[in-house]
Protein backbone atom coordinates (compact mmCIF):
# COMPACT_ATOMS: atom_id res chain seq x y z
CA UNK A 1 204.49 -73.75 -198.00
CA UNK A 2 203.76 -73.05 -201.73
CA UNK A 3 204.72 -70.03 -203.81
CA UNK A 4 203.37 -69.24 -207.16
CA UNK A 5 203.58 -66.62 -209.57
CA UNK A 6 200.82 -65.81 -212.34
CA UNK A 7 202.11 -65.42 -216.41
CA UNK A 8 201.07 -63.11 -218.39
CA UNK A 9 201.15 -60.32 -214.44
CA UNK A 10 203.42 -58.78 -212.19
CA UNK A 11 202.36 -60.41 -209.42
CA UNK A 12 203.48 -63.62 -207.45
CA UNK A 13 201.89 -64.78 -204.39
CA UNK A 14 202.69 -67.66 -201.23
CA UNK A 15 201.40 -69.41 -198.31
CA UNK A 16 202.74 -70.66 -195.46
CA UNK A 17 200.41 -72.55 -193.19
CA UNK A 18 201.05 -74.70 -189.41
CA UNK A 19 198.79 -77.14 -188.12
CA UNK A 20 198.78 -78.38 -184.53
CA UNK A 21 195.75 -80.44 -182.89
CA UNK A 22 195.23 -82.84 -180.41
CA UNK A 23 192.29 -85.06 -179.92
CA UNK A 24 190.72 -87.78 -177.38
CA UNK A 25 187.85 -89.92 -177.01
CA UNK A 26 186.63 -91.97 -174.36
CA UNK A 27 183.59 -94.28 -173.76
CA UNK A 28 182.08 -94.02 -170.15
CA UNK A 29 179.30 -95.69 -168.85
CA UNK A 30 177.61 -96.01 -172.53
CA UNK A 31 178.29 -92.48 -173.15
CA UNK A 32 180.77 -91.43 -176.18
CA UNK A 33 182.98 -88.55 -174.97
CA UNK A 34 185.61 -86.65 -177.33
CA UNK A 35 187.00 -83.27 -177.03
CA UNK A 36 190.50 -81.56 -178.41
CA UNK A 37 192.18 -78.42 -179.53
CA UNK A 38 193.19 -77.44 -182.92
CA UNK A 39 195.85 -74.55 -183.58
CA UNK A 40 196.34 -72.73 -187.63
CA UNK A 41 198.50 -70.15 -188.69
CA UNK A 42 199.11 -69.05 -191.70
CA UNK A 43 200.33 -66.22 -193.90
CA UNK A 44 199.19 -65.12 -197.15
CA UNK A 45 199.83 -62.92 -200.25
CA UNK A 46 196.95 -62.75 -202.26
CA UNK A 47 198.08 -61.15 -205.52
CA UNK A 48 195.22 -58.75 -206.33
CA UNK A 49 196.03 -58.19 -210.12
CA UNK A 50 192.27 -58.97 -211.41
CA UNK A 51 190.96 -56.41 -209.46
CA UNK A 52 193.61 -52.97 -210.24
CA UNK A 53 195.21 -53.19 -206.74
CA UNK A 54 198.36 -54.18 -204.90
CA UNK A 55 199.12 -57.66 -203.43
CA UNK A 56 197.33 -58.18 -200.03
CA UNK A 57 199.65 -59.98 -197.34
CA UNK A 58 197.64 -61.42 -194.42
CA UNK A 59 198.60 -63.42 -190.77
CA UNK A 60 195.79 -65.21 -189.58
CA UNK A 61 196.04 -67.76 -186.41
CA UNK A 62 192.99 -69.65 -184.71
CA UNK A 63 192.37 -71.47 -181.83
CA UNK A 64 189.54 -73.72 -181.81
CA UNK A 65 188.63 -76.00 -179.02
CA UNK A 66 186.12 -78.74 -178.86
CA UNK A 67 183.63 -81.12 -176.83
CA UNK A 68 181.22 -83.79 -177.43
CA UNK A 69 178.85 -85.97 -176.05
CA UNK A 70 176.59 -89.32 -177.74
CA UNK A 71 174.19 -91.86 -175.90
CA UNK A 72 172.65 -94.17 -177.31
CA UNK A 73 169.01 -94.29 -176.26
CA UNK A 74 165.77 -96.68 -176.30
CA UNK A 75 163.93 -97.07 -180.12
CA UNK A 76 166.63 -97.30 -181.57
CA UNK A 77 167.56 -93.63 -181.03
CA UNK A 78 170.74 -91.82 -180.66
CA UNK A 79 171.48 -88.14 -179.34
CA UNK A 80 174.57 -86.12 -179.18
CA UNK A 81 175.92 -82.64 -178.15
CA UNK A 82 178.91 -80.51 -178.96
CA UNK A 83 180.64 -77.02 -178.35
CA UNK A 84 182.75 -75.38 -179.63
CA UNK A 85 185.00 -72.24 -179.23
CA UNK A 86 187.02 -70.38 -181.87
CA UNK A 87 189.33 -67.42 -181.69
CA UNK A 88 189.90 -66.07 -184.81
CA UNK A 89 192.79 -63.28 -185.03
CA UNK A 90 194.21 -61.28 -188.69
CA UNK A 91 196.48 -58.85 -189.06
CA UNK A 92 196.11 -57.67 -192.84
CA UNK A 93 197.66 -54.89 -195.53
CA UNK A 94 194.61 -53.48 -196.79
CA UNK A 95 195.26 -50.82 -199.57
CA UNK A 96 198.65 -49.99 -198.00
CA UNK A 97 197.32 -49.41 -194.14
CA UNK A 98 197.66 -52.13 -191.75
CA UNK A 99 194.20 -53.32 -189.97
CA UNK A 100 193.26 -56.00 -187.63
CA UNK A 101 190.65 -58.33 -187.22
CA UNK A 102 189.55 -60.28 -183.67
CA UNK A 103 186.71 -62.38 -183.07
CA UNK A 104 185.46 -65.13 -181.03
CA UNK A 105 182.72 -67.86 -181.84
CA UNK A 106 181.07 -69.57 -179.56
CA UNK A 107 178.73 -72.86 -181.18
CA UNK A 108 176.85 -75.09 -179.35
CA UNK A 109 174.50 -78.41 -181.34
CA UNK A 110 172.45 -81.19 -180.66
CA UNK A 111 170.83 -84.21 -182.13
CA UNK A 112 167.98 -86.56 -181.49
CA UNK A 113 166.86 -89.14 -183.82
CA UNK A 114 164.83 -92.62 -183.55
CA UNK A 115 163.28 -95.37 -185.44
CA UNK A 116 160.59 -96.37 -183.51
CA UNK A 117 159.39 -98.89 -186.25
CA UNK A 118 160.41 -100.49 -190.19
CA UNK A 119 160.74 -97.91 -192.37
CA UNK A 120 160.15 -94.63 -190.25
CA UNK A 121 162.31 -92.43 -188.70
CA UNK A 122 162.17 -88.82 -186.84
CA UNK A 123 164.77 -86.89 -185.69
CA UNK A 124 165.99 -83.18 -184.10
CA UNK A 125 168.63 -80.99 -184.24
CA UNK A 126 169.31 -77.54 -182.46
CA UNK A 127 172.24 -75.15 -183.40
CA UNK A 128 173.27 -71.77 -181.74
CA UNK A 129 176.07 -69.71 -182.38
CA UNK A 130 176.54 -66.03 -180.62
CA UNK A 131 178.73 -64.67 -183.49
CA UNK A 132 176.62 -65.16 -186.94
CA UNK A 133 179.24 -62.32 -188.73
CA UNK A 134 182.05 -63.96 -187.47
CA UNK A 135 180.81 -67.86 -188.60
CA UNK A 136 180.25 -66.11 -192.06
CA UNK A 137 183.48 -64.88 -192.26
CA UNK A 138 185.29 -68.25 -191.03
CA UNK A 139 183.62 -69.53 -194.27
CA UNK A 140 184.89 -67.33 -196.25
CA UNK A 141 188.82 -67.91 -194.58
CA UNK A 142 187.94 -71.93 -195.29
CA UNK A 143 187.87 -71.28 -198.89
CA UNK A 144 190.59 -68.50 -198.88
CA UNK A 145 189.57 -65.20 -198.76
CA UNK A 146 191.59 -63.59 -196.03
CA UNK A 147 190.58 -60.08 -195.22
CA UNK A 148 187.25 -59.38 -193.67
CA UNK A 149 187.14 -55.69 -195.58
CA UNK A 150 184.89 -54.33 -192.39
CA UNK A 151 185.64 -54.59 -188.16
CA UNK A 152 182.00 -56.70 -186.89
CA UNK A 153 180.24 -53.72 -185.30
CA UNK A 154 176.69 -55.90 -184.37
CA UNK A 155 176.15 -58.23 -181.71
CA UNK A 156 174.80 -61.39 -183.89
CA UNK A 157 173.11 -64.40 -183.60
CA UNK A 158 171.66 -67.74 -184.85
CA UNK A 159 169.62 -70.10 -183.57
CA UNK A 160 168.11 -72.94 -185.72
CA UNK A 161 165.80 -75.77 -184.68
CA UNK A 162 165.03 -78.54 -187.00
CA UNK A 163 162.47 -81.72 -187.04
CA UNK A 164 162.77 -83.92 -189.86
CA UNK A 165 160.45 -87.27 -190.29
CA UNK A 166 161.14 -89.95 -193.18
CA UNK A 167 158.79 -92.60 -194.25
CA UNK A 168 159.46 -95.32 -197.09
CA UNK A 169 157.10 -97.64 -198.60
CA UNK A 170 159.44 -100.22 -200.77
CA UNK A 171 156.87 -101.98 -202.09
CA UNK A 172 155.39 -98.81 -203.91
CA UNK A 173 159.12 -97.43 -204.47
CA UNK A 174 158.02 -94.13 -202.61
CA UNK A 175 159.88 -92.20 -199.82
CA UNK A 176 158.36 -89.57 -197.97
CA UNK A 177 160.09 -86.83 -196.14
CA UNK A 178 158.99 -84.09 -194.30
CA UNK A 179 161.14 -81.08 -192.73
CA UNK A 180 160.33 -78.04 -189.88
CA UNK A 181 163.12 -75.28 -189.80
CA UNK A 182 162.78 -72.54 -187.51
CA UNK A 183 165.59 -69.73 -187.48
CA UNK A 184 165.98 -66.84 -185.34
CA UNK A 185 168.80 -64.25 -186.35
CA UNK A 186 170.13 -61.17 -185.45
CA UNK A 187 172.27 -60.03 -188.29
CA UNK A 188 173.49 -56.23 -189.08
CA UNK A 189 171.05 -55.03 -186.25
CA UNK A 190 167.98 -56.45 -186.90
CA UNK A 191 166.42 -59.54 -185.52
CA UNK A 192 165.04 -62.20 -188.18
CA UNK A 193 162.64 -64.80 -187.55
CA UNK A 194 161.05 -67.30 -190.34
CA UNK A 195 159.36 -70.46 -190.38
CA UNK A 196 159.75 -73.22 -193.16
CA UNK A 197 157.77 -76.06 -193.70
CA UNK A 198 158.57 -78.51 -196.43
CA UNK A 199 157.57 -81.85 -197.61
CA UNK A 200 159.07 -83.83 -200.10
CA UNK A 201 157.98 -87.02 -202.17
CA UNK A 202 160.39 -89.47 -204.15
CA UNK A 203 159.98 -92.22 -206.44
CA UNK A 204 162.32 -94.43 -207.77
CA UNK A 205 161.93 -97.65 -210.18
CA UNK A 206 161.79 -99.18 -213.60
CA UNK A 207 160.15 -97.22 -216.53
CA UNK A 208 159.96 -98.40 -220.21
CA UNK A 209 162.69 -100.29 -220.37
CA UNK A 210 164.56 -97.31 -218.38
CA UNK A 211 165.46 -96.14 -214.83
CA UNK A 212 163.78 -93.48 -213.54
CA UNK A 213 164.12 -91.49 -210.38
CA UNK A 214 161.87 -87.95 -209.53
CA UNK A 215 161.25 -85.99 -206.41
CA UNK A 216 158.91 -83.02 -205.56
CA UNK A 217 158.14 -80.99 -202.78
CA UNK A 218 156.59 -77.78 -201.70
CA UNK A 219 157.87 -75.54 -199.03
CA UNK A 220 156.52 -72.52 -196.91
CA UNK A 221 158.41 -69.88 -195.60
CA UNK A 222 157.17 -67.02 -193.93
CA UNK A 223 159.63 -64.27 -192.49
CA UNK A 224 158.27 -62.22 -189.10
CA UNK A 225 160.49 -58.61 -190.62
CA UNK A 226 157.65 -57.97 -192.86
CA UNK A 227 155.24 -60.49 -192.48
CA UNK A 228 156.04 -62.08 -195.88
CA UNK A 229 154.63 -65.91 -196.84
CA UNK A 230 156.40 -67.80 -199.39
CA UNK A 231 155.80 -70.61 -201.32
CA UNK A 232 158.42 -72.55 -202.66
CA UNK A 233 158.83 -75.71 -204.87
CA UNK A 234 161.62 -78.18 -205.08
CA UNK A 235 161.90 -80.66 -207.71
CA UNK A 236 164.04 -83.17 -209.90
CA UNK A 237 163.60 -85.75 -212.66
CA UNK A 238 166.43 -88.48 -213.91
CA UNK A 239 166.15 -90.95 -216.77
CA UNK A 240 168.42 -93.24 -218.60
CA UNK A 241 167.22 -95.71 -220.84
CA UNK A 242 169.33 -98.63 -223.35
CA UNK A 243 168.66 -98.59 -226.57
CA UNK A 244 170.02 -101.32 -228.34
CA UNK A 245 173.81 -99.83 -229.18
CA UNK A 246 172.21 -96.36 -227.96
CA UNK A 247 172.48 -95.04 -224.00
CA UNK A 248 170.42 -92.06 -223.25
CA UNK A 249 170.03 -90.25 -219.75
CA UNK A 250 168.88 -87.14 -218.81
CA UNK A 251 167.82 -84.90 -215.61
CA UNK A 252 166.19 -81.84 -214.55
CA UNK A 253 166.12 -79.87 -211.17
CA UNK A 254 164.21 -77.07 -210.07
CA UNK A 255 164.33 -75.05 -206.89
CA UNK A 256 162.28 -71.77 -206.00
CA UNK A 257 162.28 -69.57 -202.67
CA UNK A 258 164.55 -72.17 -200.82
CA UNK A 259 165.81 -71.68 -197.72
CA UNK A 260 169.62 -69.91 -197.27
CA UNK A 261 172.40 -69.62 -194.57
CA UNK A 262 170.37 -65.86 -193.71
CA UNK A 263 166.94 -66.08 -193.11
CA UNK A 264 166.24 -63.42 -194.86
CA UNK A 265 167.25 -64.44 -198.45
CA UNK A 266 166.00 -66.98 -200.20
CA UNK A 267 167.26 -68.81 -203.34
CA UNK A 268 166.06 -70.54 -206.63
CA UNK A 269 167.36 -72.23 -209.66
CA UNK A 270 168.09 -74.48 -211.98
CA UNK A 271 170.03 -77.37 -213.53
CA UNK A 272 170.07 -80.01 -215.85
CA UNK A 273 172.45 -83.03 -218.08
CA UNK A 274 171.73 -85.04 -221.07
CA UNK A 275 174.13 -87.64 -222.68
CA UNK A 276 173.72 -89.73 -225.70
CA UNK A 277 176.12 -92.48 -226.25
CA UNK A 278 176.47 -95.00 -229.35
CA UNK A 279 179.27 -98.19 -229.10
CA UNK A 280 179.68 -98.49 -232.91
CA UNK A 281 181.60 -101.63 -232.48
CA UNK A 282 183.38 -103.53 -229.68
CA UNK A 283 186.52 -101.05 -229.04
CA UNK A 284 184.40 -97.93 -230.86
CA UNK A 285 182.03 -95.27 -229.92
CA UNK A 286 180.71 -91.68 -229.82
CA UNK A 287 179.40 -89.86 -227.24
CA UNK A 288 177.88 -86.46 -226.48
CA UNK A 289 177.16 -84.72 -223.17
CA UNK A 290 176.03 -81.15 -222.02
CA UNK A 291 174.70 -79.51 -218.91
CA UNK A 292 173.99 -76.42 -217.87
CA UNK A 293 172.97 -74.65 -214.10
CA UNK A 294 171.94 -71.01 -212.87
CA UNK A 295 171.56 -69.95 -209.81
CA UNK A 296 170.79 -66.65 -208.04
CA UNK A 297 169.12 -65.02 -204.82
CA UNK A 298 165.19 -64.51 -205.11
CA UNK A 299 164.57 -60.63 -206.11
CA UNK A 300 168.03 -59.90 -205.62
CA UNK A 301 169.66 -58.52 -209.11
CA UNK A 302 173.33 -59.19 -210.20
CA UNK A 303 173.30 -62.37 -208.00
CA UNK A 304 172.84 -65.06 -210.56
CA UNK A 305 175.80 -67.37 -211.57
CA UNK A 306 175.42 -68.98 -214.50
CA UNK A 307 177.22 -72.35 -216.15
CA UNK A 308 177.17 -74.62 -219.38
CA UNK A 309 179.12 -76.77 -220.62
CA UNK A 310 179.46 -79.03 -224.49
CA UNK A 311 181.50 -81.80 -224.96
CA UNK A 312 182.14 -84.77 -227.91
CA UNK A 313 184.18 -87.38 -228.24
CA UNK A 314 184.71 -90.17 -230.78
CA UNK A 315 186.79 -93.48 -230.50
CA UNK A 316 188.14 -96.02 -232.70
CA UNK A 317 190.95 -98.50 -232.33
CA UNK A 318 194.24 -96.64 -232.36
CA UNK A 319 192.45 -92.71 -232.67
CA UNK A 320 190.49 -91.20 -230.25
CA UNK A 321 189.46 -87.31 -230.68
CA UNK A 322 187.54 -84.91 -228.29
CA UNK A 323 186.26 -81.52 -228.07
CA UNK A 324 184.28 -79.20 -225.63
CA UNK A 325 183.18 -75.82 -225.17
CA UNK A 326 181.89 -73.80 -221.78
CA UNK A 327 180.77 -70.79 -220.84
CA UNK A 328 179.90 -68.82 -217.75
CA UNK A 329 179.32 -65.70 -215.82
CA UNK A 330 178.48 -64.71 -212.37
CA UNK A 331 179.89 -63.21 -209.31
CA UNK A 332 183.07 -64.64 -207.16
CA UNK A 333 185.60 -64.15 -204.93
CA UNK A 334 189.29 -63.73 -205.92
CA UNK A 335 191.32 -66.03 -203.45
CA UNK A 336 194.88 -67.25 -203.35
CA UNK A 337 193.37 -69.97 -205.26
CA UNK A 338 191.61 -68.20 -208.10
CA UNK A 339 188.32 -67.54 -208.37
CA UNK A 340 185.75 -69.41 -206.10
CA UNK A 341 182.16 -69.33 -205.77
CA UNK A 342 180.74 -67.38 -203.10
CA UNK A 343 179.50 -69.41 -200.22
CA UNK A 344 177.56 -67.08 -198.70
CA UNK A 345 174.77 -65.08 -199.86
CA UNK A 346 176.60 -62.29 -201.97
CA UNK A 347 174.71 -59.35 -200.41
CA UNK A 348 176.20 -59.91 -197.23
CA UNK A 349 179.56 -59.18 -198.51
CA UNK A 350 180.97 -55.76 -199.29
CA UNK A 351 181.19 -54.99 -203.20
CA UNK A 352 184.70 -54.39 -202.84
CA UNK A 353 185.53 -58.14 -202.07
CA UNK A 354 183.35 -59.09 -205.04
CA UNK A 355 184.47 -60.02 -208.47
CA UNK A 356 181.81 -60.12 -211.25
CA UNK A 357 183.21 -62.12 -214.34
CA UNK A 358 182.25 -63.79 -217.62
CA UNK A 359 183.90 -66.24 -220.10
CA UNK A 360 183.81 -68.84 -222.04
CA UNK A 361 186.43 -71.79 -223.21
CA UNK A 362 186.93 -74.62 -225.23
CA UNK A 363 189.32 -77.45 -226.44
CA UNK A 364 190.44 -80.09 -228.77
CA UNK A 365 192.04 -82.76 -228.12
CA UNK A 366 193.83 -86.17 -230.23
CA UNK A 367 195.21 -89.26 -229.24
CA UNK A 368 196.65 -91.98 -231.36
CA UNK A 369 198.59 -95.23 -231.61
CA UNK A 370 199.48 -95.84 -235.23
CA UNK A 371 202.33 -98.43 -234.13
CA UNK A 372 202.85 -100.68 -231.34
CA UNK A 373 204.41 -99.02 -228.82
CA UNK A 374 204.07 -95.26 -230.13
CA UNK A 375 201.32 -92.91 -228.42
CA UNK A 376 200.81 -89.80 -229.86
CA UNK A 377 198.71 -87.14 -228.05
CA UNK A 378 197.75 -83.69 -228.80
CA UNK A 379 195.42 -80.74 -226.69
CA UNK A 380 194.68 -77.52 -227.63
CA UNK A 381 192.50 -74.98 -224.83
CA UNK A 382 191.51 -71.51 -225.25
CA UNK A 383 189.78 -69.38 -222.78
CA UNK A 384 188.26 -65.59 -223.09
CA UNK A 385 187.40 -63.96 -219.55
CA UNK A 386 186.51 -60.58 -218.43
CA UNK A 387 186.14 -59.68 -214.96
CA UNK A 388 184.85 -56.31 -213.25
CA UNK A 389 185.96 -55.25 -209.44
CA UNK A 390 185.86 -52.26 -207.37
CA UNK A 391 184.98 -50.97 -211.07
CA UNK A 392 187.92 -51.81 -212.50
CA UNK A 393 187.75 -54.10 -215.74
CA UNK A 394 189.94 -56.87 -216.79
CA UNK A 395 189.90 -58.67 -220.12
CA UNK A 396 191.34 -61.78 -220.20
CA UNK A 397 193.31 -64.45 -222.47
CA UNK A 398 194.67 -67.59 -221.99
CA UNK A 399 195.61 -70.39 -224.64
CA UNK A 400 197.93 -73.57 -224.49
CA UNK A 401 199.26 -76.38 -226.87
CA UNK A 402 200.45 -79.48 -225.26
CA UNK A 403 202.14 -82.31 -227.54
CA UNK A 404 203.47 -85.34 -226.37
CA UNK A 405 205.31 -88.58 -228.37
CA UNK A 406 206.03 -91.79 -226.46
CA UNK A 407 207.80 -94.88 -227.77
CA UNK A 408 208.27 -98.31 -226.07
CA UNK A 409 211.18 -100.07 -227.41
CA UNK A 410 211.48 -103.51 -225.45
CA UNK A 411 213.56 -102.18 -223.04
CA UNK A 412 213.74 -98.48 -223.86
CA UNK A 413 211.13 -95.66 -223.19
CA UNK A 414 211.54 -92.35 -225.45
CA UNK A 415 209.25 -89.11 -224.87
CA UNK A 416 209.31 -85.77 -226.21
CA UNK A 417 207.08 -83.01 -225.79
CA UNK A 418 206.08 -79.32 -226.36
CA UNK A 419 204.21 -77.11 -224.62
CA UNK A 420 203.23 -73.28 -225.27
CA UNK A 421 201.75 -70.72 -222.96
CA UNK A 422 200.08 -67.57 -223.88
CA UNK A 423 198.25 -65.45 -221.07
CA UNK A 424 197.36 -61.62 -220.66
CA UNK A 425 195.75 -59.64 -218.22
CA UNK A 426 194.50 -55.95 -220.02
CA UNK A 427 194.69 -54.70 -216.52
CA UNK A 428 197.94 -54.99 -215.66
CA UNK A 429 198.62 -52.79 -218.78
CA UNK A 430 201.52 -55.40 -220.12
CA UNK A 431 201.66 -57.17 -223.57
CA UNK A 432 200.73 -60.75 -223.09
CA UNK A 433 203.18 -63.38 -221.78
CA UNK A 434 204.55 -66.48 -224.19
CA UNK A 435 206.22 -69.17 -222.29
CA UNK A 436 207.14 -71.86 -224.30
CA UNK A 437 209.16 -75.55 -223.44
CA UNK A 438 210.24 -78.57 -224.96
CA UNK A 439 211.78 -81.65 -223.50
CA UNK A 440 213.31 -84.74 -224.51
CA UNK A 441 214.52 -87.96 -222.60
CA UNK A 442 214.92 -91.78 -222.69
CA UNK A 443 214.85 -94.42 -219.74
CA UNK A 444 215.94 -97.97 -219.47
CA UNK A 445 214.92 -100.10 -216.43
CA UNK A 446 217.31 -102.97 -215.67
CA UNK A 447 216.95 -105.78 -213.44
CA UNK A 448 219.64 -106.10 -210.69
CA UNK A 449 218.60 -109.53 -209.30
């Protein structure tokens, strides 16, 4: 049970959440058997304040129940099977009216996989489920977003078969890997069915006095809806490299028209890191990082989710001093957590569960120890956010000063501290909120024997 309450808004949310499972396992005649049952409950006020509207208060219980089946098999191979049921059940206070949600999903899998020889392996796997809508929505619940806005209305379906074969050749530091995917879906009332084929190439040694690692692969997708053929590429590059006092690294990743959850979307994007770090002396150095990602659904506008971050920092005996800076914008979902990525494709959601948002941070930070047994230490964060929902639009601002002084005195510790708070929502329609603290105390530890 946790309650919380958010400064700076009039709003305060809690969760209460009860866990009950049970699980076995056996081993019978070579086979590995397992099954079990697993029970949640749990109820939720999600305060809403980002997006104009009231808190939402939610009861969701599941009951999920489980079997599986391995044998080991000749060629060093291995399969295995499972299913699984899940009854999913919500009552939730949706804009003042009270609506329900009830769903069952059935999953079945199975895997295959041998090494017939040094070096190479191939393998299988098959999944089904009869509720695609209600799997999506599970994930969403996972990561805390408890109303399902919209009663499942289609019938929905996945099946997805999968052949993977991996070949390495040590000797020339190469690993290939190929990869079949075949999806059928119903989803929304229409049936989807694509092919991909992809094949993938890795290479990993020494290089100039560096190591080096890249990978690239092609991959071809082609969707039966409207006869589309896609060709997509996958690739990455790292490098670090020594440079006397100098350390240097670096990576890049690429990814067009890959393969998501829903057959029919596809994704692309990109990320990438660099550091540089110089050791002045033995107990000294400086170092700089920065990366950066985006993301987004292929031909899909307002779906990209973008991310970079700065960062310094610079040590010497007894001083130490930091700083970074980030920014980023993009398209989430407002849980009793905060805001979380979406971790489904975000067209499959309704708009009105979607929060589009944009900011950027940074902070300073000092540490020192100018005496024996004195640590001073210092941070200072500031962050500017807006956020758009259901058209409503939300600037926001939060910034905090820590300060902390310890002292070790042989047998005495002394610590003081300050801390100050300032956060506003202009939704809400309140002046900003200042919360401020400051503490002082001493210790002794004695030795009774």
């Amino acid at each position: 049970t946790s309650t919380y309450s958010v400064y700076g808004a009039t709003s305060q949310g809690d969760t209460h959440t009860d866990t009950l499972s049970a699980t076995t396992a056996y081993r019978v005649a070579g086979f590995s058997l397992n099954g079990g049952y697993q029970f949640n409950a749990s109820n939720t006020t999600t305060p809403e304040f980002l997006s104009g509207e009231a808190a939402e208060q939610t009861n969701s219980t599941s009951n999920s129940f489980f079997f599986g089946v391995g044998h080991n098999l000749p060629m060093h191979g291995n399969f295995s099977a499972s299913a699984t049921r899940l009854d999913l059940h919500s009552d939730y206070n949706d804009s003042g009216a009270l609506d329900s949600f009830n769903t069952n999903i059935n999953t079945l899998t199975s895997a295959l996989s041998f090494s017939p020889m040094t070096n190479f392996n191939v393998g299988a796997n098959a999944y089904y489920t009869d509720n695609l809508e209600g799997t999506l929505y599970n994930t969403l619940l996972t990561v805390g977003v408890t109303s399902p806005e919209t009663q499942l209305q289609e019938a929905s379906r996945d099946l997805s078969l999968t052949g993977t074969a991996n070949y390495d050749i040590p000797a020339r530091h190469l690993d290939f890997h190929g990869l079949f995917v075949r999806q059928q879906q119903t989803f929304l009332g229409v049936a989807y069915t694509s092919d991909a084929y992809n094949g993938t190439v890795s290479y990993s040694n020494t290089l100039l006095g560096g190591s080096f690692n890249g990978v690239v692969g092609l991959t071809e997708t082609s969707l039966s809806v409207d006869q589309q053929n896609m060709l997509g590429l996958v690739s990455s590059v790292n490098y670090s490299h020594p440079i006397q006092r100098w350390t240097v690294a670096g990576g890049f990743a690429y990814s067009q028209d890959t393969q998501t959850l829903l057959a029919s979307y596809t994704s692309s994007g990109y990320n990438y890191y660099g550091n540089v770090v110089r050791r002045i002396r033995r107990r000294s150095f400086w170092g700089a990082y920065a990366s950066g990602s985006k993301s987004l659904l292929t031909n899909q506008p307002g779906t990209a989710n973008t991310s970079q971050n700065y960062s310094t920092s610079f040590s010497i005996p007894r001083l130490s001093v930091s700083g970074t800076y980030s920014t980023s914008s993009g398209n989430a979902l407002l849980t009793t957590t905060g805001l979380v990525s979406t971790p489904v494709p975000v067209t499959a959601l309704p708009s009105s569960v979607v929060v589009l948002y944009n900011g950027s941070s940074y902070s300073a930070g000092l540490g020192s120890s100018p005496i024996r047994g004195l640590t001073v230490s210092a941070t200072y964060v500031k962050a500017l956010s807006g956020t758009n929902s259901n058209s409503v639009v939300s600037n926001n601002n939060t910034e905090n000063l820590f300060c902390l002084v310890m002292y070790h005195f042989r047998k005495l510790d002394f610590q003081a501290g300050y801390s100050r708070l300032d956060q506003g929502f202009s939704v809400v329609g309140t002046t900003p909120t200042r919360e401020t603290s400051f503490f002082v105390g001493v210790s002794r530890w004695f030795n009774f024997f």
